[in-house]
C-alpha atoms as a PDB file:
ATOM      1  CA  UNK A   1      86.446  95.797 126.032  1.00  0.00           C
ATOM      2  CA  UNK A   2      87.237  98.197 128.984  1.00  0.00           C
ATOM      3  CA  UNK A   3      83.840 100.095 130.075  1.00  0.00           C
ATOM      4  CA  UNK A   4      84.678 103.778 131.521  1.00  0.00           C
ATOM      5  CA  UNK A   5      82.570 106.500 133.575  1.00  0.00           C
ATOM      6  CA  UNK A   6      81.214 108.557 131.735  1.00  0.00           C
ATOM      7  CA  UNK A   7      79.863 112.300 132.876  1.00  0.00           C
ATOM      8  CA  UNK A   8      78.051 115.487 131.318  1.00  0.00           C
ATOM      9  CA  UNK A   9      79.515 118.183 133.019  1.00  0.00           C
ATOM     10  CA  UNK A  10      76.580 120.754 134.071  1.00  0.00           C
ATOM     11  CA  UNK A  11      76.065 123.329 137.323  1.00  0.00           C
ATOM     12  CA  UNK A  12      73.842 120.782 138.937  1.00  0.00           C
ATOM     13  CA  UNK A  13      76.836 117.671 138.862  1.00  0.00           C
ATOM     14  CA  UNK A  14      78.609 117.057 142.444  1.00  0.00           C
ATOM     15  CA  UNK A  15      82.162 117.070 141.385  1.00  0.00           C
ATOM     16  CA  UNK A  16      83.161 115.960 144.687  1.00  0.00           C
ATOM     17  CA  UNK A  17      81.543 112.234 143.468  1.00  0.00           C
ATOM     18  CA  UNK A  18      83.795 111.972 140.823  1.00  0.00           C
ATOM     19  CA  UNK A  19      86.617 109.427 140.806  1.00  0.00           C
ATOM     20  CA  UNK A  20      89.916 110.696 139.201  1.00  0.00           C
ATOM     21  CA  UNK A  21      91.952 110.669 137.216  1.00  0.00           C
ATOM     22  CA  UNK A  22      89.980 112.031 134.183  1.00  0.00           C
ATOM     23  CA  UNK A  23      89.895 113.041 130.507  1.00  0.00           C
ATOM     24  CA  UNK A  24      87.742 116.032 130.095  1.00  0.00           C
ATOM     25  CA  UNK A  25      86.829 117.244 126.615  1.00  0.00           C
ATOM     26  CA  UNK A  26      83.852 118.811 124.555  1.00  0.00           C
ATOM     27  CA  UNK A  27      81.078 116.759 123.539  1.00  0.00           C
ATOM     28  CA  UNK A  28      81.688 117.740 119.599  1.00  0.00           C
ATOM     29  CA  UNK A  29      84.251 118.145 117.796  1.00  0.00           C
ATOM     30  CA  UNK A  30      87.111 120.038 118.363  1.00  0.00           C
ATOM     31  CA  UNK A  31      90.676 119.145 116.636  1.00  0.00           C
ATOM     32  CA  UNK A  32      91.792 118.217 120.610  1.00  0.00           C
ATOM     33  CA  UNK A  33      91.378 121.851 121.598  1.00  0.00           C
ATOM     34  CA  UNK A  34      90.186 122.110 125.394  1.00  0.00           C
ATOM     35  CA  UNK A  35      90.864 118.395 126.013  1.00  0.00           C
ATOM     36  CA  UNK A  36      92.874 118.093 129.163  1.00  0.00           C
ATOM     37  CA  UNK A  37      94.071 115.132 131.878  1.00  0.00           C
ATOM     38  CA  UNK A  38      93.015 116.239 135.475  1.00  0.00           C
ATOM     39  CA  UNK A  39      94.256 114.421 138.441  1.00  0.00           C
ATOM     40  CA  UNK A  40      92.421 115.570 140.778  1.00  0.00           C
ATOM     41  CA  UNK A  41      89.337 118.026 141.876  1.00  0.00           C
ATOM     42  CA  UNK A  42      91.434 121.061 142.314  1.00  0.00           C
ATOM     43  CA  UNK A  43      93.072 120.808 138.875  1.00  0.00           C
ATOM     44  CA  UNK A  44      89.392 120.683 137.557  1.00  0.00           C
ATOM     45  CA  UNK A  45      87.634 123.163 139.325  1.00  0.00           C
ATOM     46  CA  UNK A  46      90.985 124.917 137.833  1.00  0.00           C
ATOM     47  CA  UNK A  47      90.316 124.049 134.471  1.00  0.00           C
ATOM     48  CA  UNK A  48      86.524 125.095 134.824  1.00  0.00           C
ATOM     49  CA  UNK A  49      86.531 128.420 136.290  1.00  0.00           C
ATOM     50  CA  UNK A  50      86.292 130.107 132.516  1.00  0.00           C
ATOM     51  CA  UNK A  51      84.166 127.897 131.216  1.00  0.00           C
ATOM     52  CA  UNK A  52      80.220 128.095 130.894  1.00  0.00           C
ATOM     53  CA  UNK A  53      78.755 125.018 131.591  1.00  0.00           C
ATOM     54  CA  UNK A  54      75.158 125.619 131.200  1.00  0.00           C
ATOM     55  CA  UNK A  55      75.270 124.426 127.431  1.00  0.00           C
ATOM     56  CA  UNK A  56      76.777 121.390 128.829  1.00  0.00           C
ATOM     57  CA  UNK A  57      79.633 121.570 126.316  1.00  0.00           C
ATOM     58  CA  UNK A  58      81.935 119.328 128.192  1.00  0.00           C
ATOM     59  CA  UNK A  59      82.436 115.221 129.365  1.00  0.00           C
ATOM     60  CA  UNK A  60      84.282 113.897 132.072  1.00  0.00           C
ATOM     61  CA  UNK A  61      85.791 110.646 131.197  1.00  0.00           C
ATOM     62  CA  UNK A  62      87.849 107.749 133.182  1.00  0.00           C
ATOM     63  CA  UNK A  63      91.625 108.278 131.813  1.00  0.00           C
ATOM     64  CA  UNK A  64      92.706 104.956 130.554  1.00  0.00           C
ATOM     65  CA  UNK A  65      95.966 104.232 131.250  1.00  0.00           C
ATOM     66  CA  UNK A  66      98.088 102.316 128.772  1.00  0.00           C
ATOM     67  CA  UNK A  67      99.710 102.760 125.191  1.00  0.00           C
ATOM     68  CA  UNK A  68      97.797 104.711 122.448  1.00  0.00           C
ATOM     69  CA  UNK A  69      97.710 103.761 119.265  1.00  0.00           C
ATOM     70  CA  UNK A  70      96.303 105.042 115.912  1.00  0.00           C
ATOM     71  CA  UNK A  71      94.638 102.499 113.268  1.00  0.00           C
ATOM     72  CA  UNK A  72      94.744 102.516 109.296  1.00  0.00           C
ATOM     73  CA  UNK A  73      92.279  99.631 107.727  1.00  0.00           C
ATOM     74  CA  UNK A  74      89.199  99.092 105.345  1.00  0.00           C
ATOM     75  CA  UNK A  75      85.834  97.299 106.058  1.00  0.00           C
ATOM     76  CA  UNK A  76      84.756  95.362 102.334  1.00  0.00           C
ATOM     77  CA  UNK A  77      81.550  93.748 102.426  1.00  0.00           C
ATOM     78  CA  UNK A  78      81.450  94.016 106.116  1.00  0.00           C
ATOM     79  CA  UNK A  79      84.628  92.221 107.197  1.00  0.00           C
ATOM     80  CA  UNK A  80      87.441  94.307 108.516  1.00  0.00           C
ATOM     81  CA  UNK A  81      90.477  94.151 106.875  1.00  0.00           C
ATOM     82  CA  UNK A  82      93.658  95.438 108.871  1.00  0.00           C
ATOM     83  CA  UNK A  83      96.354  97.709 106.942  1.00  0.00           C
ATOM     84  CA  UNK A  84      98.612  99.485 109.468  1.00  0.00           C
ATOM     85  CA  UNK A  85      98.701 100.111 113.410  1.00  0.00           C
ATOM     86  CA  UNK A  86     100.795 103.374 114.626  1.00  0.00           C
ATOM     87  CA  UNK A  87     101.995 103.692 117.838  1.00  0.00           C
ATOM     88  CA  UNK A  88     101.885 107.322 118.953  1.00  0.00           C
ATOM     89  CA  UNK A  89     104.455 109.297 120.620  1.00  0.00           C
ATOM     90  CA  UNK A  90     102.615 112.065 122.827  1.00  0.00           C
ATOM     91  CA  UNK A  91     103.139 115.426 124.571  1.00  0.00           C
ATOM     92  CA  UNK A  92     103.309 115.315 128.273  1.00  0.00           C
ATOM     93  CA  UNK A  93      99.650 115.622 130.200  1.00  0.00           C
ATOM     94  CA  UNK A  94      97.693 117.507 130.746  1.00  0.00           C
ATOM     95  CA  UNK A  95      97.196 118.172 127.176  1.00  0.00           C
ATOM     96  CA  UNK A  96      97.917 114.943 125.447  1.00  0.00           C
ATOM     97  CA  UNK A  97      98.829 115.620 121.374  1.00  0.00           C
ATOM     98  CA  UNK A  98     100.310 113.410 118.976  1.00  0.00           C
ATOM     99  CA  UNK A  99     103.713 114.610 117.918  1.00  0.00           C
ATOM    100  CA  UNK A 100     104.600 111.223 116.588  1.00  0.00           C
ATOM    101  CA  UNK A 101     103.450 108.060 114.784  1.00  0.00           C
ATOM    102  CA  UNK A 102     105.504 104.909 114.607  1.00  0.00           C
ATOM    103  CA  UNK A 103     104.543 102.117 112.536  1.00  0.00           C
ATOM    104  CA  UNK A 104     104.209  99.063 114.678  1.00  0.00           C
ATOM    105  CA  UNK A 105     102.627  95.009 113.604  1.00  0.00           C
ATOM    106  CA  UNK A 106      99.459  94.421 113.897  1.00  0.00           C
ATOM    107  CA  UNK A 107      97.537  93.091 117.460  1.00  0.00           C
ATOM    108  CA  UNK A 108      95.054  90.389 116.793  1.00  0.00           C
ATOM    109  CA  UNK A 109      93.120  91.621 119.747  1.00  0.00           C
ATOM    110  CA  UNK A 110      92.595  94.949 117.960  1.00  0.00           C
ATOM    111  CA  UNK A 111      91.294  93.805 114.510  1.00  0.00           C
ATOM    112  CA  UNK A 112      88.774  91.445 116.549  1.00  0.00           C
ATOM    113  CA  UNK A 113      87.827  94.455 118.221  1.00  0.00           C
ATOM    114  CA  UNK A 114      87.146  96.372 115.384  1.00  0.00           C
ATOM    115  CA  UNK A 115      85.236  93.527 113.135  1.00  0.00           C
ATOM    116  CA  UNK A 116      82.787  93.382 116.162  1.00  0.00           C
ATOM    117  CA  UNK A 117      82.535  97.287 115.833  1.00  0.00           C
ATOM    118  CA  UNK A 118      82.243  97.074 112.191  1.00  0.00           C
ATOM    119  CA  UNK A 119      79.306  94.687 112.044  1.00  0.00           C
ATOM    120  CA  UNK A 120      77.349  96.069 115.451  1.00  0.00           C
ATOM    121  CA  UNK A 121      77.629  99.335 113.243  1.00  0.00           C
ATOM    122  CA  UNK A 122      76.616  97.598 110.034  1.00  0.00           C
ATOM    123  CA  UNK A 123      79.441  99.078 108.208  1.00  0.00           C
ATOM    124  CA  UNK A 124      79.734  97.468 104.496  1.00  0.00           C
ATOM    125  CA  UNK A 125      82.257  99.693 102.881  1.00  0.00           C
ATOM    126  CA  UNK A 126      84.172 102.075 104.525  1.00  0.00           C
ATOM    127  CA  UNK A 127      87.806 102.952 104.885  1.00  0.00           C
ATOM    128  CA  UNK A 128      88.691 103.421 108.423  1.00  0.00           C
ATOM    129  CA  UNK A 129      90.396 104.904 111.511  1.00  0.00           C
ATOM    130  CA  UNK A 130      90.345 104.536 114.888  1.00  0.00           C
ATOM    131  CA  UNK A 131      92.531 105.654 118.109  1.00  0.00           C
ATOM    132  CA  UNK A 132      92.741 102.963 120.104  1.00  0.00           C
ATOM    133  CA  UNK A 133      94.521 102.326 123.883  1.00  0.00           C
ATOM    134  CA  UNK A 134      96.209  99.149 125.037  1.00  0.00           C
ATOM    135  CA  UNK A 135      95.703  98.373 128.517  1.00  0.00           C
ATOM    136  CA  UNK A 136      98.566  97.202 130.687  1.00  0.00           C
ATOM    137  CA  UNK A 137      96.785  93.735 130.914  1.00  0.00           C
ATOM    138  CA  UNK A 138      96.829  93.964 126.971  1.00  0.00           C
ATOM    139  CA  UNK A 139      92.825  94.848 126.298  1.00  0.00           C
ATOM    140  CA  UNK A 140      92.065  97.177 123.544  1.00  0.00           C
ATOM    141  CA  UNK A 141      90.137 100.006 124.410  1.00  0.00           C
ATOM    142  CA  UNK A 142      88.534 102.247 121.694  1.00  0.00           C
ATOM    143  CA  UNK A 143      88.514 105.933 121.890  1.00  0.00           C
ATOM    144  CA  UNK A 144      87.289 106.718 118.657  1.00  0.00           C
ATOM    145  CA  UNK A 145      86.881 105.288 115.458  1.00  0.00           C
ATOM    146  CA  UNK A 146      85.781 106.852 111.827  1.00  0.00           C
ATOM    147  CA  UNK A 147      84.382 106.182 108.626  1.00  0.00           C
ATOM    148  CA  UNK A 148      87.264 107.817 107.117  1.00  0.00           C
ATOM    149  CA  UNK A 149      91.202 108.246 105.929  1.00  0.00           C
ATOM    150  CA  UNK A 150      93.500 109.249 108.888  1.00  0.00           C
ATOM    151  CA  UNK A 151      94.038 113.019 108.260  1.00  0.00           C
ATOM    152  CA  UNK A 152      97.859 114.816 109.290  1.00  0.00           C
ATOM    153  CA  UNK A 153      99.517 112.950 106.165  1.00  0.00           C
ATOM    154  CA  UNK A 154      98.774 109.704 107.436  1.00  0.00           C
ATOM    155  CA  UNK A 155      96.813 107.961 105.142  1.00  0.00           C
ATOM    156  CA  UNK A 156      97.818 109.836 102.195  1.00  0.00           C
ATOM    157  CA  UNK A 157     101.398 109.469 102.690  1.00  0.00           C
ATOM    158  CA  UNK A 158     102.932 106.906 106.074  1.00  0.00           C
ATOM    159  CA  UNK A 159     100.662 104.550 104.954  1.00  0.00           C
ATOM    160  CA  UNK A 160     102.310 104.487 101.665  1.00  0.00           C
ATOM    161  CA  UNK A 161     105.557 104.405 102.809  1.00  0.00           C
ATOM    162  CA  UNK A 162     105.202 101.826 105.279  1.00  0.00           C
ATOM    163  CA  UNK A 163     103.092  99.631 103.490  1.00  0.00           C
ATOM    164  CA  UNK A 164     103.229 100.430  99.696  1.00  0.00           C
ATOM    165  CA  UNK A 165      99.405 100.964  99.808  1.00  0.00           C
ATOM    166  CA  UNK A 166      98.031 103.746  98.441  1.00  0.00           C
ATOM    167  CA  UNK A 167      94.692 103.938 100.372  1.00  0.00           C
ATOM    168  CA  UNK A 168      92.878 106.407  98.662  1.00  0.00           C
ATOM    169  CA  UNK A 169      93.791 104.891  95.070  1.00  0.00           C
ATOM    170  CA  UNK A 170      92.353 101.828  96.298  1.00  0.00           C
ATOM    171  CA  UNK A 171      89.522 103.082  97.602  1.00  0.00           C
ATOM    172  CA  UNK A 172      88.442 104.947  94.094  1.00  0.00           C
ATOM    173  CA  UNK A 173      89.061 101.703  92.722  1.00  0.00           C
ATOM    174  CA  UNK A 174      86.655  99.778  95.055  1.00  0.00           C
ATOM    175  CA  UNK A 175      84.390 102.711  94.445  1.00  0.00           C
ATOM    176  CA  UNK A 176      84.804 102.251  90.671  1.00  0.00           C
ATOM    177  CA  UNK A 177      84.243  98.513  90.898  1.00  0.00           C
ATOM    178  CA  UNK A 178      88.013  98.286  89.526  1.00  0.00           C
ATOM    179  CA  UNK A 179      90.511  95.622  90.765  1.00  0.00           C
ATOM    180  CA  UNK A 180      91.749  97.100  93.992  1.00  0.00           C
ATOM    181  CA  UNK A 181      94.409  95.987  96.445  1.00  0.00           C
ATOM    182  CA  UNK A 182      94.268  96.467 100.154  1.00  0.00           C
ATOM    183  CA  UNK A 183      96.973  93.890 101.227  1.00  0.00           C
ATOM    184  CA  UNK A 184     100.199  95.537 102.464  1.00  0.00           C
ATOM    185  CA  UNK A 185     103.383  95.094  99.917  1.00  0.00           C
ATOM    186  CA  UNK A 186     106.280  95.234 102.643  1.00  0.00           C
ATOM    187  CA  UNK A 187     106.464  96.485 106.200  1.00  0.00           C
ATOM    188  CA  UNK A 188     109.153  99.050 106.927  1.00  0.00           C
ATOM    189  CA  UNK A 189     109.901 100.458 110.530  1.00  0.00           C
ATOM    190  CA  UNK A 190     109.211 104.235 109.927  1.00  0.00           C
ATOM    191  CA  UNK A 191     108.126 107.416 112.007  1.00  0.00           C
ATOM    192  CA  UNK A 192     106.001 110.511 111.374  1.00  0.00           C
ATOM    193  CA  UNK A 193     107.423 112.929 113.775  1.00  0.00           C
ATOM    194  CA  UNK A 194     105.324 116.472 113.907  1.00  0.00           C
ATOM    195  CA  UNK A 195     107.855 119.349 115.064  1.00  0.00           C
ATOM    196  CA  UNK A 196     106.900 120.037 118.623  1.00  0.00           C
ATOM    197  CA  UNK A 197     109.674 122.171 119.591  1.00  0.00           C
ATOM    198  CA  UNK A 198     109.016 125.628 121.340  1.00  0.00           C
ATOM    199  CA  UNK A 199     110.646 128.747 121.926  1.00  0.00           C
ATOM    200  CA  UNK A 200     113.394 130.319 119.968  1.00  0.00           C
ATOM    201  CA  UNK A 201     114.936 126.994 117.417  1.00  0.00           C
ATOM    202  CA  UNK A 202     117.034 126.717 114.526  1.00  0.00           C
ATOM    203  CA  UNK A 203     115.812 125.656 110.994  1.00  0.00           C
ATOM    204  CA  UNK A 204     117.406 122.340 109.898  1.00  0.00           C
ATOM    205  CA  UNK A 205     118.902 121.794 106.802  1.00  0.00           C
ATOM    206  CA  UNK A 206     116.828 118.901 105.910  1.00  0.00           C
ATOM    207  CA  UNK A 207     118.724 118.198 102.190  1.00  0.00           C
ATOM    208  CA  UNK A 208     122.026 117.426 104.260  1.00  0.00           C
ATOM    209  CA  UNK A 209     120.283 115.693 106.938  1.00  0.00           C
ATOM    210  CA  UNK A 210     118.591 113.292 104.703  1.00  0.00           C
ATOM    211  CA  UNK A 211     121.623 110.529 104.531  1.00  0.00           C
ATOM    212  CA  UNK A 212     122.716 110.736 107.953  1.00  0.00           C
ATOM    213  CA  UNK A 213     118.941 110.419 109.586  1.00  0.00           C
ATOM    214  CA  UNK A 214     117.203 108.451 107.355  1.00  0.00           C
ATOM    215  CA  UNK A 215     114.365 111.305 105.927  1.00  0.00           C
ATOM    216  CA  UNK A 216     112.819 110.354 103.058  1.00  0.00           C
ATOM    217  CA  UNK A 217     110.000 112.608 102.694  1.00  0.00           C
ATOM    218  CA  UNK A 218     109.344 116.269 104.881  1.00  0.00           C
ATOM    219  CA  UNK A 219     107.842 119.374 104.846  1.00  0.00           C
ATOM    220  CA  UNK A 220     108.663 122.261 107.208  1.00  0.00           C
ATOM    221  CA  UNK A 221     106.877 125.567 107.341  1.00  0.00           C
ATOM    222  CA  UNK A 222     108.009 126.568 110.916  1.00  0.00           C
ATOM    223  CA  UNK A 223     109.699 130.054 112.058  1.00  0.00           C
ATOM    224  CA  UNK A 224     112.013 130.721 114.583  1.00  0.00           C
ATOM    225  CA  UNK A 225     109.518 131.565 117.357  1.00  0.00           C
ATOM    226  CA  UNK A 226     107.393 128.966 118.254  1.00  0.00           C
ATOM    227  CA  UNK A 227     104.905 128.805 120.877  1.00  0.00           C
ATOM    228  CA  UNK A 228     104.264 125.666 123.079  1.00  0.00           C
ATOM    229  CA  UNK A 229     101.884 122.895 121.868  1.00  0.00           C
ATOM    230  CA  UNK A 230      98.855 122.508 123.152  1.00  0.00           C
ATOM    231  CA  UNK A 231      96.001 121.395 120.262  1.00  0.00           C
ATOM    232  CA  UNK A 232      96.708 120.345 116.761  1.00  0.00           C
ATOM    233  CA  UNK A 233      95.904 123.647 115.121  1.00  0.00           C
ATOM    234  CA  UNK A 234      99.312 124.603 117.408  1.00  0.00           C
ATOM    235  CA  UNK A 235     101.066 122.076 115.568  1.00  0.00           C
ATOM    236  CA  UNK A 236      99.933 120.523 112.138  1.00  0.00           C
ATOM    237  CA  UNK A 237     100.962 123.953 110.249  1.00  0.00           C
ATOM    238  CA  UNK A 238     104.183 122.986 111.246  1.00  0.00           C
ATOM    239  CA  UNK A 239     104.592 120.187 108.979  1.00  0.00           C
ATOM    240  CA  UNK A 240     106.552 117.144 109.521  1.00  0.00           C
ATOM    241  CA  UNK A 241     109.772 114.762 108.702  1.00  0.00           C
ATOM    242  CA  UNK A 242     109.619 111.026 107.718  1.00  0.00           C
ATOM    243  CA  UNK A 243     112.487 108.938 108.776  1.00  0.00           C
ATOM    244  CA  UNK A 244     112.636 104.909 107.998  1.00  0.00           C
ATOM    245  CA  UNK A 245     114.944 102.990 109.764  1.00  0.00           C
ATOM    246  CA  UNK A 246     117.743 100.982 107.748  1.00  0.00           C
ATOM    247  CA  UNK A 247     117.054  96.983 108.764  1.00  0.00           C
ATOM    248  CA  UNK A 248     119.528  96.274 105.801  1.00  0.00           C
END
């Protein structure tokens, strides 16, 4: 897989040895807030002039170009078994969110990838996630991966729909050494799309649009003033619309 720089940003680094472009983002967890694409050393001496590095709260990273991906699968007795990749559709950099997933076949490359993570990591049994980044010479690269369901109404609902499996039912069943299921039913072409709009917008009327656009499933909480997206607390509250495409 592709290797990246790495960098803990402190007072004592020389910025001016750093190659660009680059992700930077905090060290821990933070739901995407404060992580930002910088092209060069002006935009990050821009981004750092507010913050305090001397808790050395913040990495520099190599930006990976290429397509990002998100990952639904399972590990059972330490093999991987794949379930559902998801392309992403993404805000413009610098801040890069997800306003989109679209369900997409699976890359061989990617569940090889992952099996090797799985047993370097010892994993046994473990659902899993993982956003991922294909390469333009087609190499997986890893950005993250968890021990967990995909949150944002992923795994407990596009999976489902895409796939027929219920991942969490599954899971309780593995858990409950019950007959459990982890091989898709079907494969439908689908998208998540998050409501990224901003500024002053007008509230759909999702019953009518249903029909015409191919919703199947939504939830919308959002007003008509919206500010501009820039984490996923900025957007999640917002809810979302599932469309599936008609291959009939």
């Amino acid at each position: 897989m592709k290797k990246v720089d790495c960098f803990l940003l402190s007072d004592d680094l020389d910025l001016n040895k750093l190659k660009f472009p680059l992700i930077i983002k905090p060290r821990f967890g933070s739901g995407s807030k404060d992580v930002i694409a910088v092209k060069n050393l002006s935009e990050l001496e821009n981004f750092l002039c507010d913050k305090d590095l001397k808790n050395n709260d913040f990495l520099a990273q190599t930006l990976v170009e290429g397509v990002e991906y998100g990952l639904d699968g399972v590990v059972i007795d330490g093999r991987y078994k794949h379930i559902l990749l998801r392309q992403k559709l993404l805000t413009p950099l610098p801040y890069r969110q997800s306003i989109g997933n679209i369900s997409a076949k699976e890359i061989k490359q990617i569940s090889q990838s992952l099996q090797a993570i799985a047993t370097n990591l010892k994993l046994k049994n473990s659902l899993l996630n993982a956003d991922i980044i294909i390469t333009p010479n087609s190499e997986p690269f890893i950005i993250e991966i968890s021990p967990r369901p995909s949150g944002h109404y992923l795994s407990s609902t596009f999976v489902q729909i895409t796939t027929g499996i219920n991942m969490i039912k599954e899971w309780i069943n593995l858990s409950l050494k019950k007959p459990f299921d982890f091989e898709p039913r079907f494969f439908k072409h689908a998208i998540i799309r998050y409501f990224d709009c901003e500024g002053e917008v007008k509230i759909p009327n999702f019953n009518a649009l249903k029909n015409e656009l191919g919703i199947i499933k939504y939830e919308c909480n959002i007003n008509r003033n919206l500010a501009k997206v820039t984490n996923r607390a900025s957007i999640m509250w917002r809810d979302y619309a599932i469309m599936v495409a008609d291959t009939s």
